[in-house]
Protein backbone atom coordinates (compact mmCIF):
# COMPACT_ATOMS: atom_id res chain seq x y z
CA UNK A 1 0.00 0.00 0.00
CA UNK A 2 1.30 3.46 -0.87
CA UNK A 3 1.39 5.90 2.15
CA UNK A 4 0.10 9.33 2.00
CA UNK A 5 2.97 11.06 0.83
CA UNK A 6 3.34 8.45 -2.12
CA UNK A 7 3.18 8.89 -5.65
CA UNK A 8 2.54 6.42 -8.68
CA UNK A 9 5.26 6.69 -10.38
CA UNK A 10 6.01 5.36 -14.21
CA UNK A 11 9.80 4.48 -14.78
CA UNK A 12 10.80 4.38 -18.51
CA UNK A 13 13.85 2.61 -18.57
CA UNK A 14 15.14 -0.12 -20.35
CA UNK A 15 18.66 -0.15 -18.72
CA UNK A 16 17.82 -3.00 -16.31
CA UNK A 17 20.59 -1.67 -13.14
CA UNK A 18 19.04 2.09 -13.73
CA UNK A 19 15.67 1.09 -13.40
CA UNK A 20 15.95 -1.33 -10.63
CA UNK A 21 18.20 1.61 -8.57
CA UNK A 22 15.36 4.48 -9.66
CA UNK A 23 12.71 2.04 -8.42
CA UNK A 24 13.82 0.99 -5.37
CA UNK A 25 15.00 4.40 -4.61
CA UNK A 26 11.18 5.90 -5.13
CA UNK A 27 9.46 2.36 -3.88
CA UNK A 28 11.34 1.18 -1.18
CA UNK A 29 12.76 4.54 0.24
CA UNK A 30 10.45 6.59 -0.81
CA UNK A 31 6.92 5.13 -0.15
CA UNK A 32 6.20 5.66 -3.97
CA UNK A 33 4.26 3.04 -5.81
CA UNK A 34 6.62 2.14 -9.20
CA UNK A 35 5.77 0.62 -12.43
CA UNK A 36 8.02 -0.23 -14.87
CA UNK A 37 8.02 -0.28 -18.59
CA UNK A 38 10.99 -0.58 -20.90
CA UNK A 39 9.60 0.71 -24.29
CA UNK A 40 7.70 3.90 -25.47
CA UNK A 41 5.09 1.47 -26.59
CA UNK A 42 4.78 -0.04 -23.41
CA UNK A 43 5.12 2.91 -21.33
CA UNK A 44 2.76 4.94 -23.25
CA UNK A 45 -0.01 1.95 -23.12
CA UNK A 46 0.40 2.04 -19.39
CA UNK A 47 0.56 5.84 -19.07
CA UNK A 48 -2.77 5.41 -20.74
CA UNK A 49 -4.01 2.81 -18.25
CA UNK A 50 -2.85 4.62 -14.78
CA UNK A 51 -3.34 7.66 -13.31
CA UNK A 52 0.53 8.48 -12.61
CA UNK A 53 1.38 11.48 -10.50
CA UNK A 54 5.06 11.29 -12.22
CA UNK A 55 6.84 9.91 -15.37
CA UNK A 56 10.87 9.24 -14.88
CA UNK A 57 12.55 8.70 -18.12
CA UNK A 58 15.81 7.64 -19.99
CA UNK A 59 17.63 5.34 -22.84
CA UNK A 60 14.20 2.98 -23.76
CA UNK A 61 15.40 0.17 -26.35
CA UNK A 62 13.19 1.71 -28.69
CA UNK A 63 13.61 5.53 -28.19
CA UNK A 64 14.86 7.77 -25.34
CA UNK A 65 13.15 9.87 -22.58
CA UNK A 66 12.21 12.64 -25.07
CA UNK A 67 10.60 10.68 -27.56
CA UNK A 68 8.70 9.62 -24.79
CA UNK A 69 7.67 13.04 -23.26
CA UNK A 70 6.88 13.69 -26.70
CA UNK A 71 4.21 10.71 -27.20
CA UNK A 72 2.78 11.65 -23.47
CA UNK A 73 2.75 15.33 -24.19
CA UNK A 74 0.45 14.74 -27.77
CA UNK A 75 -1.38 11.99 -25.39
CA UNK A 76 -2.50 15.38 -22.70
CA UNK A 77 -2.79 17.72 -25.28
CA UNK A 78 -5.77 19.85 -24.12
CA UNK A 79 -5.68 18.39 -20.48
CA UNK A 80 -3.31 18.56 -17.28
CA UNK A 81 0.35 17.77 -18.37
CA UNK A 82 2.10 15.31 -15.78
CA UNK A 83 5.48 15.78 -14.40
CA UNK A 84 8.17 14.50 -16.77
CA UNK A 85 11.70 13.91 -15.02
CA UNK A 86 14.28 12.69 -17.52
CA UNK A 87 17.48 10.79 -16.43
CA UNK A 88 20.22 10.90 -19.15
CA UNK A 89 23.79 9.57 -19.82
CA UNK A 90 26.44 11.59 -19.02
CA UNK A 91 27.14 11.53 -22.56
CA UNK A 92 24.43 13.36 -23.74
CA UNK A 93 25.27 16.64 -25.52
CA UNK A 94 22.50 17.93 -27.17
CA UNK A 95 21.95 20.34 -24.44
CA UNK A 96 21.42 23.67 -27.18
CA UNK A 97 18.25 21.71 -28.59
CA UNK A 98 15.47 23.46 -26.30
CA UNK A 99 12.51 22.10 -28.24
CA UNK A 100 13.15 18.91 -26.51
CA UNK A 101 13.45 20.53 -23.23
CA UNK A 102 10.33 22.11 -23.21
CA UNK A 103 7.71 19.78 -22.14
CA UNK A 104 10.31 18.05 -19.30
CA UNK A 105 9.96 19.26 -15.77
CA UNK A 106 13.98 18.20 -14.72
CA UNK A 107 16.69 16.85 -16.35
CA UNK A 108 19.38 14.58 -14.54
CA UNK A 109 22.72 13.70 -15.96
CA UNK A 110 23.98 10.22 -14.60
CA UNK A 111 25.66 9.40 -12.17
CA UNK A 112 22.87 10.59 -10.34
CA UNK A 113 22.67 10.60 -6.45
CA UNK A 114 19.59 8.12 -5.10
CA UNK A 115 18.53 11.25 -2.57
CA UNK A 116 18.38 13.87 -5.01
CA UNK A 117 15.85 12.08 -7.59
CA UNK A 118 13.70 11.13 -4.30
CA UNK A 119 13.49 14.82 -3.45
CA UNK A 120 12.75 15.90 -7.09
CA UNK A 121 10.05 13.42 -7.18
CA UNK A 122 8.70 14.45 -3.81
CA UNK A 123 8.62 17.80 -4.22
CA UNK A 124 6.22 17.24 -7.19
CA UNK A 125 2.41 18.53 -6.37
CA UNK A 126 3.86 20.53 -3.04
């Protein structure tokens, strides 16, 4: 059971150790309720299906975290746009592009410390 402070949160991720660290970090530390999906396809059908209070993002074997904003952001269009926190390799450069960045609510560059993601995610709605 979620506690009162806890969010449902959808993870994006198809980097297996990333995703297991982001959803332990926001499930078992943070009281957040997690589900996981590893595609946009995927995490766009169960974006669809759930009422999420927060989407965290990366690398997804079939896209990346922006393509996926992207697909949720045309999904809201006309309604309430949900948090969108992206998590990115610390080789991404395309920093200049802010089209992307628009619709994203933070962007983390990994390494990425457990605490500060939890604090992003709870500050979300406060």
């Amino acid at each position: 059971m979620v506690n009162k402070m806890g969010k449902k949160v959808l993870i994006a991720y198809s980097d297996e150790p990333t995703r297991r660290i982001i959803s332990q970090t926001l499930g078992f530390l943070g009281g957040h309720e997690t589900y996981v999906a590893q595609g946009i396809k995927e995490g766009l059908n169960a974006y669809k299906e759930n009422n999420f209070d927060v989407v965290v993002a990366g690398k997804m074997y079939d896209g990346n975290g922006f393509k996926f904003a992207a697909e949720i952001r045309r999904h809201d269009a006309g309604t309430e746009k949900k948090p969108v926190i992206i998590v990115v390799c610390d080789d991404y450069k395309d920093t200049e592009n802010n089209e992307k960045w628009m619709s994203i609510n933070k962007i983390f560059v990994r390494p990425i410390h457990s605490e500060t993601l939890l604090n992003e995610v709870n500050s979300i709605g406060e």
